[in-house]
Structure formats: structure tokens, C-alpha cells
Protein backbone atom coordinates (compact mmCIF):
# COMPACT_ATOMS: atom_id res chain seq x y z
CA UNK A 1 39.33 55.05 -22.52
CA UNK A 2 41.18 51.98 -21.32
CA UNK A 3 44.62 51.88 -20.96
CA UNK A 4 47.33 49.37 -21.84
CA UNK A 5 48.03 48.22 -18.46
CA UNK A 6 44.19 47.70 -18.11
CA UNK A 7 43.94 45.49 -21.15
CA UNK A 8 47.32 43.80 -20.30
CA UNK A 9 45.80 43.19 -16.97
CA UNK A 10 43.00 41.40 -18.29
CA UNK A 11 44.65 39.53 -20.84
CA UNK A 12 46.86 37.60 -17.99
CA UNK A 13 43.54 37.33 -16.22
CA UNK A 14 42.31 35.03 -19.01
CA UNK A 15 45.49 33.68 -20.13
CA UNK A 16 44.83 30.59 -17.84
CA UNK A 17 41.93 29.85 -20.47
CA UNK A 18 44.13 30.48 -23.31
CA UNK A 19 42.74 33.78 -23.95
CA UNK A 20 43.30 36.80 -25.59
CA UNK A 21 42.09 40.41 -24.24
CA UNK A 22 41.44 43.65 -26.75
CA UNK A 23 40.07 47.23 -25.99
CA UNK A 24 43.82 49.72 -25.45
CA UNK A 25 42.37 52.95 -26.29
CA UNK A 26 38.69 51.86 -26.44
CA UNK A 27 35.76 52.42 -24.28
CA UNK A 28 34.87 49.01 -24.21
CA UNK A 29 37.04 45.45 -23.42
CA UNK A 30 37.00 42.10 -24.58
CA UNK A 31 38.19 38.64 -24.70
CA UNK A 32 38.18 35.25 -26.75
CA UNK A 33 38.33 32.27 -24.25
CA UNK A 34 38.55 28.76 -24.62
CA UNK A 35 36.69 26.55 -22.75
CA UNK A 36 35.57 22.84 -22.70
CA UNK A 37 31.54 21.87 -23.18
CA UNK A 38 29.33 19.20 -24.31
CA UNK A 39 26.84 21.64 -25.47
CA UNK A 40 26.69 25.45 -27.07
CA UNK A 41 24.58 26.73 -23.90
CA UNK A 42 27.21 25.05 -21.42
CA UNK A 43 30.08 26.73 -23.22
CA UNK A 44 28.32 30.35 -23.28
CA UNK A 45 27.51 29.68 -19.31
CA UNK A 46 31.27 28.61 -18.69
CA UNK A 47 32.67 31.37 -20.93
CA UNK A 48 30.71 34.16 -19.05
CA UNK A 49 31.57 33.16 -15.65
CA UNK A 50 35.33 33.11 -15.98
CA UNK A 51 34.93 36.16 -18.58
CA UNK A 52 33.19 37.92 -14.88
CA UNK A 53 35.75 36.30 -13.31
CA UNK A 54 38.82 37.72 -15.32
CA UNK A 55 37.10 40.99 -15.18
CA UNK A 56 37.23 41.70 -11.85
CA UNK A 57 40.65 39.99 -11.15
CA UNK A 58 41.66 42.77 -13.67
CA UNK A 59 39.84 45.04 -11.97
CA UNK A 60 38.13 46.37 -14.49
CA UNK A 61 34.74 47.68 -13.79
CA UNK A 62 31.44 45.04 -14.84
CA UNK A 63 29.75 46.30 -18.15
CA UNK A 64 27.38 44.67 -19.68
CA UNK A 65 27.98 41.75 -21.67
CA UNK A 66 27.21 43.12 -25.23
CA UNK A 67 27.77 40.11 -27.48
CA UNK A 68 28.88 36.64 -27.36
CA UNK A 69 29.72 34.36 -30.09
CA UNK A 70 30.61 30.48 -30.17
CA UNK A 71 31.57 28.05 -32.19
CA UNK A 72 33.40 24.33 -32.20
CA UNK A 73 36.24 23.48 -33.68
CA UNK A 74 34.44 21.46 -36.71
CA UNK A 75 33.14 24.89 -37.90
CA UNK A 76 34.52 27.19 -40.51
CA UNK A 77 33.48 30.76 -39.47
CA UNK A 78 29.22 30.13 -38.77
CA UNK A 79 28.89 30.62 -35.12
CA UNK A 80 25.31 29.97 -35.32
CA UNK A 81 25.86 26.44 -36.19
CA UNK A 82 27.01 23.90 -33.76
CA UNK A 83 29.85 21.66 -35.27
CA UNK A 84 30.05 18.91 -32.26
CA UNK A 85 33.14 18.33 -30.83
CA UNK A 86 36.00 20.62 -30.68
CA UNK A 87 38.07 23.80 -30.19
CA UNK A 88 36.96 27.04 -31.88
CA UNK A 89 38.73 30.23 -32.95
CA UNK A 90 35.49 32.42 -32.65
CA UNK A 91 33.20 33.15 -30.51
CA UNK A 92 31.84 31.41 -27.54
CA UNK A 93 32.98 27.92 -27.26
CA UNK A 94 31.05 24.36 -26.82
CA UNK A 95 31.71 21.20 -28.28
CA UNK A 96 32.88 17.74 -26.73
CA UNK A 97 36.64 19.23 -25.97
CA UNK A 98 37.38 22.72 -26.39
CA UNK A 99 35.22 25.49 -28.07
CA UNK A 100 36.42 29.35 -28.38
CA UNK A 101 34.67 32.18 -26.51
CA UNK A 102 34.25 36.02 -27.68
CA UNK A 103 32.71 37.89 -24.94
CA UNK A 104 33.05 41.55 -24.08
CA UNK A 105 31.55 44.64 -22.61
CA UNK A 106 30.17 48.02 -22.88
CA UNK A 107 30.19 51.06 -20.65
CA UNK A 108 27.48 52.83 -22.81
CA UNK A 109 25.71 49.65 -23.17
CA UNK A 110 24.31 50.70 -19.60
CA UNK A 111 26.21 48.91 -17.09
């Protein structure tokens, strides 16, 4: 189970992407990120490598990434639909400026 202070630490640890970290008393950890892109596929790649990175500045140990979702700030809830431009609430971010990023991981996903 991970602890506050875990969680806390990794939610500083993507602050700096205007982030947002769950998992207290959870096996499992997460964030939403915001990150800019000019594409859905550049967001997810940017999203997972400073999710990696916020992990282990946490020190939290390296599951498996066990979902990702994005979506740009033109879109209403739909992540698999790519609104252009813009900064998203849910999910993995791309877009012209700003998209959001969910990302998280699993110990029992096998990692």
C-alpha cells in the first residue's frame, strides 16, 4: 500500500507539469500531466517520459504503465478523438499548446 508521503512525493515530482498525483492507500499510483504537443502520439511520448521521470524522483518503484488517456483542450470528455489544439483535463495530452496526461502504474500488472 502506498503511503501519503509517497503520493505527496510524487505529486511535487510532477507539479512542475502542472500535475496532480493519486494512489494514498492503494497498490497502484498515478498522475494527470500536462504537456505541450502537435500531435496525440507526441503528447503520450512526452507524458510517459516525465511520468518515468517523476517516478523515480519520487522514488517510487517502476510499474508498468497500465493505461494512458489523452485528450486536447477542444474535447468534451472523448479521449479517443483528437480535438487539435489545446489543453486537456483528461488523459494524455496533445494538441498545438497544452493537452492533459493520465498515466499510472501497477505492481500486479507485472512490473
Amino acid at each position: 500500500m502506498l503511503s501519503r508521503e509517497e503520493v505527496v512525493e510524487l505529486a511535487d515530482a510532477v507539479a512542475a507539469s502542472s500535475g496532480v498525483a493519486t494512489g494514498i492507500g492503494t497498490n497502484r499510483y498515478g498522475a494527470q500531466l500536462l504537456v505541450e504537443a502537435g500531435t496525440r502520439d507526441e503528447a503520450i511520448g512526452k507524458a510517459r517520459a516525465e511520468f518515468a521521470r517523476a517516478v523515480a524522483q519520487a522514488g517510487l518503484p517502476a510499474y508498468p504503465i497500465v493505461r494512458v488517456e489523452a485528450m486536447g483542450e477542444d474535447e468534451g470528455g472523448d479521449a479517443d478523438d483528437y480535438g487539435g489544439e489545446g489543453e486537456g483535463a483528461d488523459g494524455e495530452d496533445y494538441g498545438g499548446r497544452e493537452g492533459g496526461d493520465r498515466v499510472g502504474g501497477d505492481k500486479d500488472a507485472g512490473g
